[in-house]
C-alpha atoms as a PDB file:
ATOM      1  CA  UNK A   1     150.084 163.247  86.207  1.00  0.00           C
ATOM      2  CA  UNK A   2     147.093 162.185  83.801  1.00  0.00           C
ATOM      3  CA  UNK A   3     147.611 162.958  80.224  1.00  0.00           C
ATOM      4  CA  UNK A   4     144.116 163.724  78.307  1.00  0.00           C
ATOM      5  CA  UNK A   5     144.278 163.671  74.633  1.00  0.00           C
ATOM      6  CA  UNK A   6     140.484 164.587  73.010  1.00  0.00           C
ATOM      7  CA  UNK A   7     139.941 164.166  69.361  1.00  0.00           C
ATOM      8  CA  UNK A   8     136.616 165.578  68.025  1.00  0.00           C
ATOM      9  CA  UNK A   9     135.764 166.032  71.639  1.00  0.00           C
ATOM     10  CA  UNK A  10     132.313 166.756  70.763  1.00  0.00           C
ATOM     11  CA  UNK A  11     131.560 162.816  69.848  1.00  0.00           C
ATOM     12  CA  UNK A  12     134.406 160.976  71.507  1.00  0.00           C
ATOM     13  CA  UNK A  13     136.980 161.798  74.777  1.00  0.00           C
ATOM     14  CA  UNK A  14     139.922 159.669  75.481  1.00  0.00           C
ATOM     15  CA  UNK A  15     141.289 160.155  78.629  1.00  0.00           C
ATOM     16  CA  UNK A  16     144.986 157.946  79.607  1.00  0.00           C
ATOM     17  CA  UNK A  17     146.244 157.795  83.095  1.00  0.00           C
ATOM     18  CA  UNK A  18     148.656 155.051  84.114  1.00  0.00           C
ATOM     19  CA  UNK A  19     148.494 152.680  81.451  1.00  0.00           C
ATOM     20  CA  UNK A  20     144.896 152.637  81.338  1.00  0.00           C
ATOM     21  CA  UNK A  21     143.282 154.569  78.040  1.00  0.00           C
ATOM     22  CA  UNK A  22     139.113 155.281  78.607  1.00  0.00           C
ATOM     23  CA  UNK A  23     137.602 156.246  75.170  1.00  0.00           C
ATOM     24  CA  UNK A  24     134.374 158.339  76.115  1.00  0.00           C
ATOM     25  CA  UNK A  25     131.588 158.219  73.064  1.00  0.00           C
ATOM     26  CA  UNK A  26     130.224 161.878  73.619  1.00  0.00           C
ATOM     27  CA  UNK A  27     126.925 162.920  72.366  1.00  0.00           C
ATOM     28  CA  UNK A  28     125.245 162.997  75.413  1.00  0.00           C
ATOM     29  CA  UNK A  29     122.193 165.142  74.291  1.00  0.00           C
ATOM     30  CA  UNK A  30     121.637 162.240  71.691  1.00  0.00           C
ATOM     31  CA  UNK A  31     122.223 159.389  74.261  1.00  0.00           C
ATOM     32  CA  UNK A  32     125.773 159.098  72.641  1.00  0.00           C
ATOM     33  CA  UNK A  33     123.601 157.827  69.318  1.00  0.00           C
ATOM     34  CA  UNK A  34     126.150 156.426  66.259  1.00  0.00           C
ATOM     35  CA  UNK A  35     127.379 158.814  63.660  1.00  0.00           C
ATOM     36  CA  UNK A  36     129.648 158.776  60.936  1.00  0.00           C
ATOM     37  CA  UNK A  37     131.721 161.360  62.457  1.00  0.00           C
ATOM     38  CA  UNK A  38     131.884 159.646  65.733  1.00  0.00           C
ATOM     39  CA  UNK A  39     132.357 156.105  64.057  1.00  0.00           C
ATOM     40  CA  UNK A  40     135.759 157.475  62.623  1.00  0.00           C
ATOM     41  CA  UNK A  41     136.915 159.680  65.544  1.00  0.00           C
ATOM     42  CA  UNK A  42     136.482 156.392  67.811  1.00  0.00           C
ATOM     43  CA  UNK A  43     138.531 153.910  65.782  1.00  0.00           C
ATOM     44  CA  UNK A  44     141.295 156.620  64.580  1.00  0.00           C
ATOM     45  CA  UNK A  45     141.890 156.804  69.243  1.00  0.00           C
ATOM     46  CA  UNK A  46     141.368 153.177  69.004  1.00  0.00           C
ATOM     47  CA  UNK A  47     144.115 152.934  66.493  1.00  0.00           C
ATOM     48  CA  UNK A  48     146.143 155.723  68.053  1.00  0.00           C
ATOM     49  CA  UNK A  49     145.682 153.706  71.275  1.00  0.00           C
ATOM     50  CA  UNK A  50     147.023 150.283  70.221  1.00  0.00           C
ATOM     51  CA  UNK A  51     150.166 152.540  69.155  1.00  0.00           C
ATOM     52  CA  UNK A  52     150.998 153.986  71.730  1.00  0.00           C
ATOM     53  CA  UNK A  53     153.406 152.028  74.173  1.00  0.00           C
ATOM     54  CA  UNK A  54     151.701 153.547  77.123  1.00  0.00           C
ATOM     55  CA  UNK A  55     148.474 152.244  76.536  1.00  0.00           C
ATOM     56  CA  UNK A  56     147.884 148.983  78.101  1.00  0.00           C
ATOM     57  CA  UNK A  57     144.506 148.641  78.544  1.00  0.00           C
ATOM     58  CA  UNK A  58     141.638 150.316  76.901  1.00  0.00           C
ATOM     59  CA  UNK A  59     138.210 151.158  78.452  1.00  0.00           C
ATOM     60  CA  UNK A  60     135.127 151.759  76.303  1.00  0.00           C
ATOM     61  CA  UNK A  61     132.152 153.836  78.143  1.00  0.00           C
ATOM     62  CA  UNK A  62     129.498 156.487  76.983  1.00  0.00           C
ATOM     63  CA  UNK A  63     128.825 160.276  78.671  1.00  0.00           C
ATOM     64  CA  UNK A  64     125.977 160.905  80.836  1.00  0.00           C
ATOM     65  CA  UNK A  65     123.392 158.186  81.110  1.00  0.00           C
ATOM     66  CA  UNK A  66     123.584 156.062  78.163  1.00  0.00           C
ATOM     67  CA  UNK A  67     126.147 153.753  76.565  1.00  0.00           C
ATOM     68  CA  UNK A  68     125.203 153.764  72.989  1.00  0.00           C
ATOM     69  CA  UNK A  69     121.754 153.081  71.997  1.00  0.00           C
ATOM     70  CA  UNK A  70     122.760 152.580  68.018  1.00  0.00           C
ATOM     71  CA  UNK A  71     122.674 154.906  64.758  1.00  0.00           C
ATOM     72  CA  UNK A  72     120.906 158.235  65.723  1.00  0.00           C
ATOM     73  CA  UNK A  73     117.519 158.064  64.379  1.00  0.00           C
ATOM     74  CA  UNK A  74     117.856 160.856  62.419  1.00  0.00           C
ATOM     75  CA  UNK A  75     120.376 159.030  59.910  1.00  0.00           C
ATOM     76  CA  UNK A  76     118.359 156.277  60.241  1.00  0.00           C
ATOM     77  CA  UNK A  77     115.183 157.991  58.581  1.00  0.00           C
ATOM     78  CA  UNK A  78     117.072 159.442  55.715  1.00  0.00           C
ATOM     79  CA  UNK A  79     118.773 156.411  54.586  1.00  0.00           C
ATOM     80  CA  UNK A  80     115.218 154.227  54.734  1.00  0.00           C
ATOM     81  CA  UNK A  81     113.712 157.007  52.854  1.00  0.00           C
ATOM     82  CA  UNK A  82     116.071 156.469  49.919  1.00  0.00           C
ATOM     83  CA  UNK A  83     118.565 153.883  48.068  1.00  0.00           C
ATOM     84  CA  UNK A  84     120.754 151.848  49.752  1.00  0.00           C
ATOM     85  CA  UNK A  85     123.538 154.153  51.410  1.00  0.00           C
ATOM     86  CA  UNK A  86     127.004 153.995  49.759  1.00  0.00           C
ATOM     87  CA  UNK A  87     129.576 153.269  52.079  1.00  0.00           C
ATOM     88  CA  UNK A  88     131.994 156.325  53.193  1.00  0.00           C
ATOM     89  CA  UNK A  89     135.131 155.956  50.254  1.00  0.00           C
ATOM     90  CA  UNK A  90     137.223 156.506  54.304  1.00  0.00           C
ATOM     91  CA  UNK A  91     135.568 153.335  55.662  1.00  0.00           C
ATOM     92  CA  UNK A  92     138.075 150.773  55.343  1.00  0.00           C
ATOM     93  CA  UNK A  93     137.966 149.191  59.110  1.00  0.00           C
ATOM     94  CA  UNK A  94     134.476 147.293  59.824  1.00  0.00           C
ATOM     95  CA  UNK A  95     132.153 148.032  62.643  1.00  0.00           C
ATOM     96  CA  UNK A  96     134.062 145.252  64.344  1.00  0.00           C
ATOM     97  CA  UNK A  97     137.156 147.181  64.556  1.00  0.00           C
ATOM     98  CA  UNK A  98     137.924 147.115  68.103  1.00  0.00           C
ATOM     99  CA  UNK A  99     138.454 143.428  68.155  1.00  0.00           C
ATOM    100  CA  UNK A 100     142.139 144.103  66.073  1.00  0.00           C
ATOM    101  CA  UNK A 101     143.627 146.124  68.617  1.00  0.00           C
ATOM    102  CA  UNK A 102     146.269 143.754  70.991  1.00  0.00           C
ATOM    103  CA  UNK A 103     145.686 145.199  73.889  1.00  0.00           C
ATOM    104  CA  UNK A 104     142.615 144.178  76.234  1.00  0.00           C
ATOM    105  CA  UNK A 105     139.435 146.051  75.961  1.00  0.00           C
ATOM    106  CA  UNK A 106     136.919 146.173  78.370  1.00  0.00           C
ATOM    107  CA  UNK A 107     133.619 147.994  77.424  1.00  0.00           C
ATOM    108  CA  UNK A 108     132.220 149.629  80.586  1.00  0.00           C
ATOM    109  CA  UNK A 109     128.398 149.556  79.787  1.00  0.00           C
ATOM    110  CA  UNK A 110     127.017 152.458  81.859  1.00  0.00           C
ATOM    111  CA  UNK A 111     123.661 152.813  80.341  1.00  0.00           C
ATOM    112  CA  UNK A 112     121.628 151.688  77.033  1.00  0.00           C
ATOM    113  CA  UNK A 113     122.859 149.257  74.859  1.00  0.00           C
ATOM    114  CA  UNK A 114     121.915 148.797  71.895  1.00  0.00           C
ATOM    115  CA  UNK A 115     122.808 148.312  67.832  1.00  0.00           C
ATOM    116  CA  UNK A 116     125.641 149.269  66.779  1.00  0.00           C
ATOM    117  CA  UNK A 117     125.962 150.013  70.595  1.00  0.00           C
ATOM    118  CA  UNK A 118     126.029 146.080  71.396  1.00  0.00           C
ATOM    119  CA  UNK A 119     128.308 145.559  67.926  1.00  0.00           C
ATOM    120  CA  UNK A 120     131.091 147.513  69.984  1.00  0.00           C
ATOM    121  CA  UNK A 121     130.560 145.986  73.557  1.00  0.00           C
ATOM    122  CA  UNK A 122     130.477 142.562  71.745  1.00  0.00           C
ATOM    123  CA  UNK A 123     133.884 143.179  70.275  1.00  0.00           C
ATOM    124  CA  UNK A 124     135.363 144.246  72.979  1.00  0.00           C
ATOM    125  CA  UNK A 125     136.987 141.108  75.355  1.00  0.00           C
ATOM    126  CA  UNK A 126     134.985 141.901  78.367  1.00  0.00           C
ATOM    127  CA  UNK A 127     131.822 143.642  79.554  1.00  0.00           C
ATOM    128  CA  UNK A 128     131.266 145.218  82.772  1.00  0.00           C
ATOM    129  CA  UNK A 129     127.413 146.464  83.084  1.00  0.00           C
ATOM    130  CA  UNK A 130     125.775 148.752  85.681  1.00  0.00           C
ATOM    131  CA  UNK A 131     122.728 147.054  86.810  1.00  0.00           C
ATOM    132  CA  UNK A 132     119.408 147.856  85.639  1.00  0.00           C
ATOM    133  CA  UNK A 133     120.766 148.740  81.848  1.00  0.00           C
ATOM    134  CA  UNK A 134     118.696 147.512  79.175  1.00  0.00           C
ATOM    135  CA  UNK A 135     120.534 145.747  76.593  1.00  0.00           C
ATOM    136  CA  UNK A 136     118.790 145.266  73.137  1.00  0.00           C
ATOM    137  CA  UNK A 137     120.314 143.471  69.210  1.00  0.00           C
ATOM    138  CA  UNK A 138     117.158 145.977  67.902  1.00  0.00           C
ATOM    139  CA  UNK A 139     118.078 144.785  64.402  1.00  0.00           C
ATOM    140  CA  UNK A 140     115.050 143.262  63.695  1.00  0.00           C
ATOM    141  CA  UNK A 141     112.803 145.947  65.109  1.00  0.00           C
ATOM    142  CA  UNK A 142     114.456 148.384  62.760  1.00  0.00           C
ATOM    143  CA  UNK A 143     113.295 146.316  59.243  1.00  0.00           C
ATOM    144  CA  UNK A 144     117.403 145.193  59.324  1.00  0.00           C
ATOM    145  CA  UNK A 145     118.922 141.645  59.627  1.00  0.00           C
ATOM    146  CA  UNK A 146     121.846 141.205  61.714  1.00  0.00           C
ATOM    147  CA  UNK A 147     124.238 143.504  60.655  1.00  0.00           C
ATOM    148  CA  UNK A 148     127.718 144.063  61.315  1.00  0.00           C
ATOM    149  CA  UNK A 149     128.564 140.422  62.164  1.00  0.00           C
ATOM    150  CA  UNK A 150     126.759 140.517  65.243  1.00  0.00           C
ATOM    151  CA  UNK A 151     125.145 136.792  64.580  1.00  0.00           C
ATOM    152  CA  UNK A 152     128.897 135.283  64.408  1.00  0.00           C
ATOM    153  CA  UNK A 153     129.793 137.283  67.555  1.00  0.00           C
ATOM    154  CA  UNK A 154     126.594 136.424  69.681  1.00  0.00           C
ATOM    155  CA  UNK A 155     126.089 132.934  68.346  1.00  0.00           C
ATOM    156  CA  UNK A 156     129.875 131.989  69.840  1.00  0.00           C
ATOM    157  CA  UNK A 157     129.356 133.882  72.916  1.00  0.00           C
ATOM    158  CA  UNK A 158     125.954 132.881  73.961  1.00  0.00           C
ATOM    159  CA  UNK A 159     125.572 129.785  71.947  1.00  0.00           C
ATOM    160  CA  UNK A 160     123.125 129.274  69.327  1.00  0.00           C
ATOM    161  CA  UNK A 161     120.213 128.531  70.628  1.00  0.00           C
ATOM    162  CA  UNK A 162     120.421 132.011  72.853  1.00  0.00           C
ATOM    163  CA  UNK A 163     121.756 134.029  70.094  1.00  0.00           C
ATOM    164  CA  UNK A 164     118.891 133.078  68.389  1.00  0.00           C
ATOM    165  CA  UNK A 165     116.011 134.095  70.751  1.00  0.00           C
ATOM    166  CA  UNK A 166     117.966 137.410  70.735  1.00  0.00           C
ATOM    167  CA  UNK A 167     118.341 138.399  67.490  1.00  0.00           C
ATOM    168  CA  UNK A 168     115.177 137.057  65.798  1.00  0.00           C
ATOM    169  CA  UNK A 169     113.391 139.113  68.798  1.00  0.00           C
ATOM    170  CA  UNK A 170     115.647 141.726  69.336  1.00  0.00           C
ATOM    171  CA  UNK A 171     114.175 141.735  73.030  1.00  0.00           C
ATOM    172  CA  UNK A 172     114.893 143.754  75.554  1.00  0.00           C
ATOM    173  CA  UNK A 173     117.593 142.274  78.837  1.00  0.00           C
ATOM    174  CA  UNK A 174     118.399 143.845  81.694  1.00  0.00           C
ATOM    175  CA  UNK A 175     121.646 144.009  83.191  1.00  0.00           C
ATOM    176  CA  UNK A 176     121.781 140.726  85.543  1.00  0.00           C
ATOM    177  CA  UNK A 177     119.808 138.614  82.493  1.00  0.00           C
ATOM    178  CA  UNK A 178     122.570 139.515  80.394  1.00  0.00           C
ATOM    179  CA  UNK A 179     125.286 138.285  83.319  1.00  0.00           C
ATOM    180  CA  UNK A 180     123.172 134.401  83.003  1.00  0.00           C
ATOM    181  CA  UNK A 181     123.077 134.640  79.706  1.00  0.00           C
ATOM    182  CA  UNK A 182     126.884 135.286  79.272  1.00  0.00           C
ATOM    183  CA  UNK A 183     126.411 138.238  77.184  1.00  0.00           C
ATOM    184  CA  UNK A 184     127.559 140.646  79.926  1.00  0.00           C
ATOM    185  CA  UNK A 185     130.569 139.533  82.347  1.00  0.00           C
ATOM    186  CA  UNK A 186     130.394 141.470  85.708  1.00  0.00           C
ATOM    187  CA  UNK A 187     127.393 143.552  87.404  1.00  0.00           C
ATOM    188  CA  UNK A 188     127.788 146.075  89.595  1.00  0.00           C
ATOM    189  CA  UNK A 189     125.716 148.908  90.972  1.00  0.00           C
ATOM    190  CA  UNK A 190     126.029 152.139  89.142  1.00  0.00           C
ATOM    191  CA  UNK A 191     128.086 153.746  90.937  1.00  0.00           C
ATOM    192  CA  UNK A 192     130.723 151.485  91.589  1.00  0.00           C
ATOM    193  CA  UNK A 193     130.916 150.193  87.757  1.00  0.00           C
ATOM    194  CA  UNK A 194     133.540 152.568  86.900  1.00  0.00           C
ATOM    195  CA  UNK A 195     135.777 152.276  89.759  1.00  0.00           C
ATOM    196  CA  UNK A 196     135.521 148.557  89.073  1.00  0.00           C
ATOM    197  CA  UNK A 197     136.610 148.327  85.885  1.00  0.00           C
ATOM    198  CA  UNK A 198     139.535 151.019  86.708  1.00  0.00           C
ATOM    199  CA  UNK A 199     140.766 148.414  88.961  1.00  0.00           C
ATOM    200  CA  UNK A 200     140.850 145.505  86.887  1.00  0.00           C
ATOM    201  CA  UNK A 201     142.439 147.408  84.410  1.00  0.00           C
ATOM    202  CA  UNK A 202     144.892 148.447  87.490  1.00  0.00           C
ATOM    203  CA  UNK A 203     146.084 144.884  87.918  1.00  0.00           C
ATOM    204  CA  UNK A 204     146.248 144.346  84.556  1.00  0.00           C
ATOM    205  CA  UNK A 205     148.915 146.969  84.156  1.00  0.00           C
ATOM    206  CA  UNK A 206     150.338 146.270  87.321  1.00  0.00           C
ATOM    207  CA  UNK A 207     151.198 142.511  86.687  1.00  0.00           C
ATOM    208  CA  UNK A 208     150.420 141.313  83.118  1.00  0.00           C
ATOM    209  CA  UNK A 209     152.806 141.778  79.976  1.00  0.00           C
ATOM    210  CA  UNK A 210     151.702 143.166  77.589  1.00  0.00           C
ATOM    211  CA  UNK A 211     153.283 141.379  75.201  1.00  0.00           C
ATOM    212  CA  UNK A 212     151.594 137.853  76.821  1.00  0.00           C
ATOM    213  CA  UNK A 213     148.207 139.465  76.302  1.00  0.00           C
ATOM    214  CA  UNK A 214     148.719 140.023  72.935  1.00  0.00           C
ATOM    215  CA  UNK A 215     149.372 136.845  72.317  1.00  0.00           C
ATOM    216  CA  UNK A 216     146.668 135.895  74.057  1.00  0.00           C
ATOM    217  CA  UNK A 217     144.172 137.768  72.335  1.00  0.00           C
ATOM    218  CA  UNK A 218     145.662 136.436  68.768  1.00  0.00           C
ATOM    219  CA  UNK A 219     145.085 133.007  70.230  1.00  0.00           C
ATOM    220  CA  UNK A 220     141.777 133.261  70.748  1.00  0.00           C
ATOM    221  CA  UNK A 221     140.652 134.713  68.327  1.00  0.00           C
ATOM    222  CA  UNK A 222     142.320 132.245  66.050  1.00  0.00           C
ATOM    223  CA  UNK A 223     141.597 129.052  68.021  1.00  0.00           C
ATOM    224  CA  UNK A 224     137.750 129.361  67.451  1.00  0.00           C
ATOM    225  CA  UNK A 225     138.150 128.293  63.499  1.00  0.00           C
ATOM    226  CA  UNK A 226     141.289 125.552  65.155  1.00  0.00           C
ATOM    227  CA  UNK A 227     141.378 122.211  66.219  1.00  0.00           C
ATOM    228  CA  UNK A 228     142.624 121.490  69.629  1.00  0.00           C
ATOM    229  CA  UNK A 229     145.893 119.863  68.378  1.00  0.00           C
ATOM    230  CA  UNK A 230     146.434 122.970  66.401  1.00  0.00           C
ATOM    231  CA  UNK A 231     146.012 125.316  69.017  1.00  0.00           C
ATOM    232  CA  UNK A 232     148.538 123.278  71.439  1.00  0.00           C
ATOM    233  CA  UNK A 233     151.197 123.542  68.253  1.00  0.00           C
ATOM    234  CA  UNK A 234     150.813 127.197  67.841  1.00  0.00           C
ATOM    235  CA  UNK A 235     150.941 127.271  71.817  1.00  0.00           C
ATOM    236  CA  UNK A 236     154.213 125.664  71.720  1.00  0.00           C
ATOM    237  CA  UNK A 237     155.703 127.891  69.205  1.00  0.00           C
ATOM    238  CA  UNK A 238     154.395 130.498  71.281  1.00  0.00           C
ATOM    239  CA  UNK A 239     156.326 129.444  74.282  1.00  0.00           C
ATOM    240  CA  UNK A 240     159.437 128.614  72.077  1.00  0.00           C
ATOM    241  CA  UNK A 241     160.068 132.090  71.008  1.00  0.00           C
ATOM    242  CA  UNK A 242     163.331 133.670  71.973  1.00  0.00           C
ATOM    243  CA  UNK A 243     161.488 137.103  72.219  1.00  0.00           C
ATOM    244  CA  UNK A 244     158.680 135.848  74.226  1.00  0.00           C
ATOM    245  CA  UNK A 245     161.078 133.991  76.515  1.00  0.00           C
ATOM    246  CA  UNK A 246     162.150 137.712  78.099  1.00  0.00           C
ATOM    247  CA  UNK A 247     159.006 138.443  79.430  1.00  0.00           C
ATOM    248  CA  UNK A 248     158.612 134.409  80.937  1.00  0.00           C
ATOM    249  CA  UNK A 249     161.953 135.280  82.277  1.00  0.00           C
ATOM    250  CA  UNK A 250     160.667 138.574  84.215  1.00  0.00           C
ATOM    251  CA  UNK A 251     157.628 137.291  85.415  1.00  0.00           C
ATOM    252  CA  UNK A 252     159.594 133.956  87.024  1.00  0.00           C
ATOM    253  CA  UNK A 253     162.174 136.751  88.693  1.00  0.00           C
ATOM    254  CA  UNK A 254     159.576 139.165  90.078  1.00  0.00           C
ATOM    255  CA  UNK A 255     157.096 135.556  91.480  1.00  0.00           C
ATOM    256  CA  UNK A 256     160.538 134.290  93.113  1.00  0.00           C
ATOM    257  CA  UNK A 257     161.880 138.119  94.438  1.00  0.00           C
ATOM    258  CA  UNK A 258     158.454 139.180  95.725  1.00  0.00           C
ATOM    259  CA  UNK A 259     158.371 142.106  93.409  1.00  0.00           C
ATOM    260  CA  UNK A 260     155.806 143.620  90.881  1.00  0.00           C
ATOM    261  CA  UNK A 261     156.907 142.529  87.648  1.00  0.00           C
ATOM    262  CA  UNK A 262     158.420 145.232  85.076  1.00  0.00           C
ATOM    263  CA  UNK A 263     156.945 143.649  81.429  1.00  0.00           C
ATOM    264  CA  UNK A 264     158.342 145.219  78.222  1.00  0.00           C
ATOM    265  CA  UNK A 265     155.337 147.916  76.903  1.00  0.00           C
ATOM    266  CA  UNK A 266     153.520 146.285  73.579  1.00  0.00           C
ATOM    267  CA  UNK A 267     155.557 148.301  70.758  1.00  0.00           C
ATOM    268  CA  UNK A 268     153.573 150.177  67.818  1.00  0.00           C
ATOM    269  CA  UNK A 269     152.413 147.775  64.988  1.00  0.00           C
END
């Protein structure tokens, strides 16, 4: 049976059935707009989340119409109207905090995308998009540079020269020019983005370990700032690990019986 765990449920849902863990953001009658309360209540699941053995994947969506279009407006006016905001004395994880958990996230982009919005999707590993969102950087638009790390994220995703035209601008792109542009990974119609991503999340469950992905994950991440010969040493290491060697074990067994595999779960940190 599903198990549904909510914390603050009026700003963020998280929902895990069968391995798979969907964190909601919940402020529908705002569009699901960024608040300091929701900012904590998402990475404390996200944390709880990469803890919890039977978590394997996490999904990343908004309620109703709209992923996340950025800070609500109405925090937005105060702090412009004033000195430079102090930062919460609780704020010790950056905006970027998804990208530390080991498990694969996939942000399922159901609606608008935008600041802080597009900071989470881009730190997620994947992006599924219903087609016909409208995907915006806004930064610039706002009086505000690139905050939050974004220009490191887009400018090795996209490349420079497209990173560029997007944040300078802070234009407006639609679903399928993100898929060209690599900033989004899969398109689907609207109805059938949610099902989609429940499925690959499926098969990762089904036949991935955990254990493997993490690794992954750790690799490349690391491997951007690496050489190549570096990255094949820490590869090898990698491979060489006693640990490591159960789950190469498994997965050679279950290929050669014509069996689903049965991976170790990812233990807490």
């Amino acid at each position: 049976m599903p198990v549904t765990v909510t914390a603050a449920p009026e700003v963020v849902l998280c929902d895990i059935d069968s391995g798979v863990a969907t964190l909601t953001l919940h402020r529908p009658e705002r569009k699901n707009a960024w608040t300091l309360e929701m900012e904590r209540a998402f990475f404390d699941l996200l944390d709880a989340c990469d803890d919890n053995p039977d978590v394997r994947v996490v999904l990343v969506t908004g309620a109703g119409a709209s992923f996340c279009p950025g800070m609500d407006m109405g925090y937005l006016d105060s702090v412009s109207q004033g000195p430079a905001a102090e930062k919460p004395a609780w704020r010790t994880r950056p905006m970027t905090h998804v990208r530390s958990l080991r498990k694969p996230t996939i942000a399922v982009l159901n609606g608008a995308c935008a600041g802080i919005g597009l900071v989470q999707a881009l730190s997620c590993d994947l992006r599924f998009a219903a087609a016909g969102i409208k995907i915006a950087p806004s930064f610039t638009r706002r009086g505000l540079p690139a905050e939050f790390g974004v220009s490191w994220l887009l400018t090795r995703m996209i490349g420079p020269a497209r990173a560029a035209d997007l944040l300078i601008s802070s234009r407006v792109v639609v679903a399928q020019e993100a898929l060209a542009l690599g900033l989004v990974d899969r398109v689907f119609p609207p109805d059938e983005l949610m099902p989609a991503a429940r499925a690959y999340a499926a098969d990762l469950v089904a036949n991935c370990a955990p254990v493997a992905m993490a690794a992954v994950k750790a690799q490349l991440a690391a491997d951007w700032g690496r050489t190549l010969a570096d990255a094949q040493l820490d590869a090898d290491a990698l491979v060489r690990d006693a640990d490591r060697r159960i789950d190469f074990r498994e997965g050679v067994a279950a290929f050669v019986e014509r069996r689903p595999p049965d991976f170790r779960p990812l233990p807490p940190r």
